[in-house]
PDB file of N, CA and C in Angstrom:
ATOM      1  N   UNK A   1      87.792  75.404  66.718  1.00  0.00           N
ATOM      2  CA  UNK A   1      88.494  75.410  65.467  1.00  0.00           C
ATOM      3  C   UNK A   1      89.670  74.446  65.579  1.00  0.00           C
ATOM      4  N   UNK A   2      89.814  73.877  64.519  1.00  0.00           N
ATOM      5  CA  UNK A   2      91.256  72.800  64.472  1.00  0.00           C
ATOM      6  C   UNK A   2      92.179  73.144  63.533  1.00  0.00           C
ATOM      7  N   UNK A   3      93.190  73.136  63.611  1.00  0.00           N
ATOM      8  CA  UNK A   3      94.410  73.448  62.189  1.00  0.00           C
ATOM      9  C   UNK A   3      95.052  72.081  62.763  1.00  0.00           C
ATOM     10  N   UNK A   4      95.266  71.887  61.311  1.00  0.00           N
ATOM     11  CA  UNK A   4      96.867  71.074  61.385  1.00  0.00           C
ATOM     12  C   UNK A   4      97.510  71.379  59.786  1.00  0.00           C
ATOM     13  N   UNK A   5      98.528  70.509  59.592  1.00  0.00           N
ATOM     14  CA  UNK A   5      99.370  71.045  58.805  1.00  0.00           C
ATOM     15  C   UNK A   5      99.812  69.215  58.139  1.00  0.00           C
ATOM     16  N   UNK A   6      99.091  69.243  56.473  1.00  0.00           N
ATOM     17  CA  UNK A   6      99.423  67.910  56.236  1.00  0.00           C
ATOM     18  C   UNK A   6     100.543  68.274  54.775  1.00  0.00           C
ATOM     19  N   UNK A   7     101.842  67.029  54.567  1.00  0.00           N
ATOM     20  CA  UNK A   7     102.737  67.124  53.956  1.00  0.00           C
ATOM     21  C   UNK A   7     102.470  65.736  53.084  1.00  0.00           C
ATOM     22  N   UNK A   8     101.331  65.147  53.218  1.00  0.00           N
ATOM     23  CA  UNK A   8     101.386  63.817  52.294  1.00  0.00           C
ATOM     24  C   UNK A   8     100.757  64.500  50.926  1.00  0.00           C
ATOM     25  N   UNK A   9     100.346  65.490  50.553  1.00  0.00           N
ATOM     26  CA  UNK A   9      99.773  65.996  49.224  1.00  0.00           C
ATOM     27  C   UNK A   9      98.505  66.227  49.691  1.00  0.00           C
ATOM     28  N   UNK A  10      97.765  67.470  49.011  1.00  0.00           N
ATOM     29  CA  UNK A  10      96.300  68.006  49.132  1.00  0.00           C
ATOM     30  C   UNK A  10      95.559  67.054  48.945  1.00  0.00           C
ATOM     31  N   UNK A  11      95.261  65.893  48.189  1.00  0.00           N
ATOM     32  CA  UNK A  11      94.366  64.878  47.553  1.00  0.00           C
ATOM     33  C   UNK A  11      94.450  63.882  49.508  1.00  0.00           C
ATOM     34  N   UNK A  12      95.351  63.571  49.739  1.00  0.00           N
ATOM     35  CA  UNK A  12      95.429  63.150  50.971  1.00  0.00           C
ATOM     36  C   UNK A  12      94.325  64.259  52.242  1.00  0.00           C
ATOM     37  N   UNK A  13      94.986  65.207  52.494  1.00  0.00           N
ATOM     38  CA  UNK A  13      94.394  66.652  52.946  1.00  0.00           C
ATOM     39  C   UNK A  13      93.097  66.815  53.166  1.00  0.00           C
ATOM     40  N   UNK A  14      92.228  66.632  52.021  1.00  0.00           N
ATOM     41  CA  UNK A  14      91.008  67.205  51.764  1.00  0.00           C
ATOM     42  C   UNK A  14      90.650  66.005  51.974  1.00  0.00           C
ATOM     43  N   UNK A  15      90.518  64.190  51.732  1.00  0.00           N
ATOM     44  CA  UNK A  15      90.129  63.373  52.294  1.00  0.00           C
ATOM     45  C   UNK A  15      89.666  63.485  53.823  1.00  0.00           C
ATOM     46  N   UNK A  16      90.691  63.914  54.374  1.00  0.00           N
ATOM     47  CA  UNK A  16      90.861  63.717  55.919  1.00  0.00           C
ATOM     48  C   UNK A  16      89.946  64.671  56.078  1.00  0.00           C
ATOM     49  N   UNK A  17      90.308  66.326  55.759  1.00  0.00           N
ATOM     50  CA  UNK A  17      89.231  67.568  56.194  1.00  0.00           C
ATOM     51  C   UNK A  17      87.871  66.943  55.959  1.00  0.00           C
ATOM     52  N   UNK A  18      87.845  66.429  54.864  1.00  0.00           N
ATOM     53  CA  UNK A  18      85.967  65.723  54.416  1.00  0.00           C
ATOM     54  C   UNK A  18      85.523  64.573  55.570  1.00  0.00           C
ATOM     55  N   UNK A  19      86.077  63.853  56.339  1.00  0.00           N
ATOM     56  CA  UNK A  19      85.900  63.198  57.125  1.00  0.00           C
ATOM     57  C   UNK A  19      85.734  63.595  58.287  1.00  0.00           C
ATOM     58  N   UNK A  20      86.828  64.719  58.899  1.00  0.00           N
ATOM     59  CA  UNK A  20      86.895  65.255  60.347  1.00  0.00           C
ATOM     60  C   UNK A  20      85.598  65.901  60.032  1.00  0.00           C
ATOM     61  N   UNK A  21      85.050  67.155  59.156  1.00  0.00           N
ATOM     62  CA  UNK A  21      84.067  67.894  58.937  1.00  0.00           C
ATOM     63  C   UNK A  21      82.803  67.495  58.844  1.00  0.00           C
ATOM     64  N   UNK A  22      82.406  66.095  58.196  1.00  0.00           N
ATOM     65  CA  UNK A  22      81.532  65.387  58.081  1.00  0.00           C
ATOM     66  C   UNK A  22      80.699  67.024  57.141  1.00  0.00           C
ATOM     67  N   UNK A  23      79.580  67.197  57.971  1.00  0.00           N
ATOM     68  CA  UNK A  23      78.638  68.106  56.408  1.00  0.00           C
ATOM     69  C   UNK A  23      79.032  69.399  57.012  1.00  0.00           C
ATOM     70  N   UNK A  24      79.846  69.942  57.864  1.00  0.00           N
ATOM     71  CA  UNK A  24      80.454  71.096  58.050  1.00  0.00           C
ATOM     72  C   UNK A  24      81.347  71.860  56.978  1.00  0.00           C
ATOM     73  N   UNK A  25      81.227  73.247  56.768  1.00  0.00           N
ATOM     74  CA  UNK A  25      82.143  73.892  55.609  1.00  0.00           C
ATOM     75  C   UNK A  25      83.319  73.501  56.324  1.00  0.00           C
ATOM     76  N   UNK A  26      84.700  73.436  55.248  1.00  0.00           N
ATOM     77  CA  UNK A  26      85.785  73.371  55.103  1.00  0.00           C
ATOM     78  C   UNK A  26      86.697  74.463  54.553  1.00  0.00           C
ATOM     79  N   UNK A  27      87.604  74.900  54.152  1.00  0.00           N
ATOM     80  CA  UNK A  27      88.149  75.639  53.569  1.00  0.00           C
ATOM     81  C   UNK A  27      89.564  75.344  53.897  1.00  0.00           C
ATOM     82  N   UNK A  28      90.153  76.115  52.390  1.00  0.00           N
ATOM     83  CA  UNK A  28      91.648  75.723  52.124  1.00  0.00           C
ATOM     84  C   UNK A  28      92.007  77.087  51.363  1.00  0.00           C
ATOM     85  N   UNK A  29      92.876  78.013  51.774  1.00  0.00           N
ATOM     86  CA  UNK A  29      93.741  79.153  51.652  1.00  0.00           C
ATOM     87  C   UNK A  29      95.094  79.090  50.792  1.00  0.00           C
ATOM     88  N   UNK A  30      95.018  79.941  49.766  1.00  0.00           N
ATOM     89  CA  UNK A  30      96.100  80.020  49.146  1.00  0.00           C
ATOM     90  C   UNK A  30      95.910  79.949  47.597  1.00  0.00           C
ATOM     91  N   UNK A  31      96.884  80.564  46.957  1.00  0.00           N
ATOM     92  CA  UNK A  31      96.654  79.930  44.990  1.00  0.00           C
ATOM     93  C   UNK A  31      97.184  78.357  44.798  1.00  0.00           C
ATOM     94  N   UNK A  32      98.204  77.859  45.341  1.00  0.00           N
ATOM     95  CA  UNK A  32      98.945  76.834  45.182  1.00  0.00           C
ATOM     96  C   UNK A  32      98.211  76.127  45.737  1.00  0.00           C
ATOM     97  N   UNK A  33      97.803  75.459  46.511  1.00  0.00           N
ATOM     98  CA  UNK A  33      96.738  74.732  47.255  1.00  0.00           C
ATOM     99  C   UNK A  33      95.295  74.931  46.367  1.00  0.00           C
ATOM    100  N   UNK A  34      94.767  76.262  45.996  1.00  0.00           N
ATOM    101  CA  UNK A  34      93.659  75.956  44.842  1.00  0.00           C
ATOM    102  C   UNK A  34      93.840  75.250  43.922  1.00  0.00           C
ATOM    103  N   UNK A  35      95.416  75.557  43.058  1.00  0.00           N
ATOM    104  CA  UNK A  35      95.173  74.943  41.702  1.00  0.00           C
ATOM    105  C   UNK A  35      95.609  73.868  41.929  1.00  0.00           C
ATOM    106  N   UNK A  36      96.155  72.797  43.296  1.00  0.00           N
ATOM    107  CA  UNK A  36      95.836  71.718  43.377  1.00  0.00           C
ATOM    108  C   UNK A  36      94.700  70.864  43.706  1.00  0.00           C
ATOM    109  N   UNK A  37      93.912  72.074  44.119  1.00  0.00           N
ATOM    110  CA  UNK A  37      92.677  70.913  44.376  1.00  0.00           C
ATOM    111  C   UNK A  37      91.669  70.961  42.810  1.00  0.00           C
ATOM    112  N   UNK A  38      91.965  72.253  42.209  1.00  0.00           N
ATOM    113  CA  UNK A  38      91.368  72.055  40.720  1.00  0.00           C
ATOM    114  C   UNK A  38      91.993  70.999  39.884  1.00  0.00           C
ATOM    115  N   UNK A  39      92.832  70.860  39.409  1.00  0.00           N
ATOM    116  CA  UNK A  39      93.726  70.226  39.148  1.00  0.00           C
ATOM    117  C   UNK A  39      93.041  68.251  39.511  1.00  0.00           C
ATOM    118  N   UNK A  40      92.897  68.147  40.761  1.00  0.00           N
ATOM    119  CA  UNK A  40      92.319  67.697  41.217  1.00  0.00           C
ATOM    120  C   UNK A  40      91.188  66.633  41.593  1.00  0.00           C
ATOM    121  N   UNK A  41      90.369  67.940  40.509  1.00  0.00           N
ATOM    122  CA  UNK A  41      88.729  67.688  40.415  1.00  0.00           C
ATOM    123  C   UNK A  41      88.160  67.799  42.090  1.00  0.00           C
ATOM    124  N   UNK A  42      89.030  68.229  43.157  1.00  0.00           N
ATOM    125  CA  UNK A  42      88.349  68.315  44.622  1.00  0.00           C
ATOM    126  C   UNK A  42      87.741  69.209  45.021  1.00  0.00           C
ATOM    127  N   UNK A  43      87.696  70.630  44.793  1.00  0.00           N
ATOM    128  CA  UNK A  43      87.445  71.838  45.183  1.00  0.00           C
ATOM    129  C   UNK A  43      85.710  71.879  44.540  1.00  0.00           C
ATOM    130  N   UNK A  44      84.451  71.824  45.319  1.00  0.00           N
ATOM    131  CA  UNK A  44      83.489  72.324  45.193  1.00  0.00           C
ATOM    132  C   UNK A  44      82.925  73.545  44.846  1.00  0.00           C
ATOM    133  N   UNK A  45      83.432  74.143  45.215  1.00  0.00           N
ATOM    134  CA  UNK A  45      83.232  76.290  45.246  1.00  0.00           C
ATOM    135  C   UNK A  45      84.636  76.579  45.574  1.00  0.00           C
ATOM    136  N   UNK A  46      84.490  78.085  45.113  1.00  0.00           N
ATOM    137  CA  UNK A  46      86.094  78.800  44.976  1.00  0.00           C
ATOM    138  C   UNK A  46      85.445  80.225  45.590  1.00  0.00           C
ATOM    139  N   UNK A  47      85.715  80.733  46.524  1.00  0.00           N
ATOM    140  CA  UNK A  47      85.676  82.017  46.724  1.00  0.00           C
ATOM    141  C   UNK A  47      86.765  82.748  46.537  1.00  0.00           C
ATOM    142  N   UNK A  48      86.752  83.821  45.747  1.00  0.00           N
ATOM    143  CA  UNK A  48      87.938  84.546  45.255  1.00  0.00           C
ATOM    144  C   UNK A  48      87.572  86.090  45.835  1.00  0.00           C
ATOM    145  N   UNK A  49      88.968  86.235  46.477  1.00  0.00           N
ATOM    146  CA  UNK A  49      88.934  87.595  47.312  1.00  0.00           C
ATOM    147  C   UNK A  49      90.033  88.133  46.049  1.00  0.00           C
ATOM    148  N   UNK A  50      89.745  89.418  45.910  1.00  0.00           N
ATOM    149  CA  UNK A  50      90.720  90.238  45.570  1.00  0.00           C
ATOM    150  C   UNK A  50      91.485  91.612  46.039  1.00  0.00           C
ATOM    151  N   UNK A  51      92.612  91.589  46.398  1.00  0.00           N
ATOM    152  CA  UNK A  51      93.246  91.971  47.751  1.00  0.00           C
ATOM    153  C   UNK A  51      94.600  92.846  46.845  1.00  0.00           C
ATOM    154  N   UNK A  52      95.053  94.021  47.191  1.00  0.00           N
ATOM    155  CA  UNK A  52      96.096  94.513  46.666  1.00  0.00           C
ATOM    156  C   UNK A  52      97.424  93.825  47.323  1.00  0.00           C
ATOM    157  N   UNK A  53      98.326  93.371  46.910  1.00  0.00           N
ATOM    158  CA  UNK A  53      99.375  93.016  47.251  1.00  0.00           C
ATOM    159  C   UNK A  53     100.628  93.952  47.529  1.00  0.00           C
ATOM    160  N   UNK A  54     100.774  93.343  49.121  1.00  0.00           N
ATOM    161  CA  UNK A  54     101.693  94.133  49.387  1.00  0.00           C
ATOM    162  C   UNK A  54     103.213  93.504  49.866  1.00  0.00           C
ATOM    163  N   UNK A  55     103.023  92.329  49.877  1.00  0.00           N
ATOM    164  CA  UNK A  55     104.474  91.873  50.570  1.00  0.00           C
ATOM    165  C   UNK A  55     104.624  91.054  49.215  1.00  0.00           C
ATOM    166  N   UNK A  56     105.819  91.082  48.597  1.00  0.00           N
ATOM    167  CA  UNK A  56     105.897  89.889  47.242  1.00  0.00           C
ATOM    168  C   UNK A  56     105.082  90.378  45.854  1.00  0.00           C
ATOM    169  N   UNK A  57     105.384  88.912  45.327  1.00  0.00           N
ATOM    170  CA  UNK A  57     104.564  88.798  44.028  1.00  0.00           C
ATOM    171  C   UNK A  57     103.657  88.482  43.997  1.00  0.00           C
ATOM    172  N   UNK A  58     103.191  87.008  44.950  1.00  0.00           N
ATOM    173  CA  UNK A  58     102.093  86.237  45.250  1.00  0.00           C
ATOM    174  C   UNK A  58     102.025  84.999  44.143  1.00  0.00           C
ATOM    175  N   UNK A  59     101.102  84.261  44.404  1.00  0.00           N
ATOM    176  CA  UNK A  59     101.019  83.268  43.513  1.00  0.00           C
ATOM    177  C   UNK A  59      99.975  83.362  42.136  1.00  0.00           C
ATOM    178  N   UNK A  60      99.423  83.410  40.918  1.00  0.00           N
ATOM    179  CA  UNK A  60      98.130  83.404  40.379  1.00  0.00           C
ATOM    180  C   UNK A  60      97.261  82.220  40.668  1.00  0.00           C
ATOM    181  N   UNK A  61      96.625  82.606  40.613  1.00  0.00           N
ATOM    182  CA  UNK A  61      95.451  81.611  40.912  1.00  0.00           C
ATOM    183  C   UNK A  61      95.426  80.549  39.694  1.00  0.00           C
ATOM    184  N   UNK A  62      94.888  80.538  38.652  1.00  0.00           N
ATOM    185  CA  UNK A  62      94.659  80.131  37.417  1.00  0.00           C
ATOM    186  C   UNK A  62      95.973  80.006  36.478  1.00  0.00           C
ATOM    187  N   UNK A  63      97.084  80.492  37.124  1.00  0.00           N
ATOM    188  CA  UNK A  63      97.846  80.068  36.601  1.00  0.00           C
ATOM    189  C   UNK A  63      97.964  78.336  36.011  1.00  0.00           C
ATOM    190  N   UNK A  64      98.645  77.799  35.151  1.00  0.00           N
ATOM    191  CA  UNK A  64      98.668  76.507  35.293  1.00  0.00           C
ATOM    192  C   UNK A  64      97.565  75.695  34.706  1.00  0.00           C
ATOM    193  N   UNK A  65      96.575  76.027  34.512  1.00  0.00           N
ATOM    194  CA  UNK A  65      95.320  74.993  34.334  1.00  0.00           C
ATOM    195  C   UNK A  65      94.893  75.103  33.069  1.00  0.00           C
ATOM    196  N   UNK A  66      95.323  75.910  32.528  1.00  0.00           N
ATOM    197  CA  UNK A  66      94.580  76.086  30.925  1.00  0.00           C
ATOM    198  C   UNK A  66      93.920  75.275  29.891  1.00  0.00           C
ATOM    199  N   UNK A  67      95.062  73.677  30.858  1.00  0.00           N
ATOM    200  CA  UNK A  67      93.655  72.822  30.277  1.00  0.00           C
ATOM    201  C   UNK A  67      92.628  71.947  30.646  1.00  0.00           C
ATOM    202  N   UNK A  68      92.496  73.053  32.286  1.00  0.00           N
ATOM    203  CA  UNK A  68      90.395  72.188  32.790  1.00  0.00           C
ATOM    204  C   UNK A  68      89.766  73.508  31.956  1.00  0.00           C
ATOM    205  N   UNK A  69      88.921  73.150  32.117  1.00  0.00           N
ATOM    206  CA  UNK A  69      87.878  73.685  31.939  1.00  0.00           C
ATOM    207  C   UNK A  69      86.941  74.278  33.299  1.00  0.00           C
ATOM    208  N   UNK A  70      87.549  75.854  33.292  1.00  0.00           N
ATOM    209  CA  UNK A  70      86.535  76.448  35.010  1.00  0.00           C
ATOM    210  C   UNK A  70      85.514  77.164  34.385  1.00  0.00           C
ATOM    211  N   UNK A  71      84.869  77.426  34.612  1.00  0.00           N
ATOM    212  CA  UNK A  71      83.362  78.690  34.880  1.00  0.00           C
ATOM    213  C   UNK A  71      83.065  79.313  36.241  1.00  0.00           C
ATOM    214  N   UNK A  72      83.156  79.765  35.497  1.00  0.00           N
ATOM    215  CA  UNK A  72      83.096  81.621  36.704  1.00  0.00           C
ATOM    216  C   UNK A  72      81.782  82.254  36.411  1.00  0.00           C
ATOM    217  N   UNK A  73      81.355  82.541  37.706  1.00  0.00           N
ATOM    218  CA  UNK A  73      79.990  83.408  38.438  1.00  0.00           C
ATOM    219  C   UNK A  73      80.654  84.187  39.270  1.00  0.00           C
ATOM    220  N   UNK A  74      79.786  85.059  38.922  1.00  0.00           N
ATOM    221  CA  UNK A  74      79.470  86.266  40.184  1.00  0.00           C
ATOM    222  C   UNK A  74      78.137  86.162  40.776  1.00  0.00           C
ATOM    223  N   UNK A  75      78.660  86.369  42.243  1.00  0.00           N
ATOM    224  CA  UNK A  75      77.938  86.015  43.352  1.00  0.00           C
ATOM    225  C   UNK A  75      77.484  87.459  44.320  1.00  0.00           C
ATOM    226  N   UNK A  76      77.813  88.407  43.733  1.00  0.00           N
ATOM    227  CA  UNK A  76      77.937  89.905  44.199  1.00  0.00           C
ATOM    228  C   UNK A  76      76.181  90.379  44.170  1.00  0.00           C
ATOM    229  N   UNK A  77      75.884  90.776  45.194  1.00  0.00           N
ATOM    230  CA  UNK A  77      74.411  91.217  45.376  1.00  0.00           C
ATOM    231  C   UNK A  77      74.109  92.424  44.648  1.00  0.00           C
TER     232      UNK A  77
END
């Protein structure tokens, strides 16, 4: 496994992850980091966990975007 930690902007970020990964999954954690890669147009799939919050407010997810256009599936067996 590799982490690093990039400060030039997500659009930078996800270049690099798409390169180091070549056809390996990737993933990127967080609401703020999603609705930049929507935002975007970068983010392929979205897996959305839903988790009770316990430390804070947290971020929304979908906050912010009201004007892309997302579609939502359920993927639940």
């Amino acid at each position: 496994m590799h982490i690093s930690f990039e400060t030039d902007g997500s659009e930078n970020a996800i270049h690099q992850v798409n390169e180091a990964a070549r056809e390996k999954i990737s993933s990127c954690l967080g609401a703020d980091v999603g609705q930049q890669l929507l935002r975007a147009k970068l983010a392929d799939e979205l897996q959305v966990v839903l988790a009770a919050c316990v430390l804070g407010s947290g971020w929304r997810l979908f906050d912010h975007l009201e004007d892309l256009e997302i579609h939502l599936k359920n993927n639940k067996p």
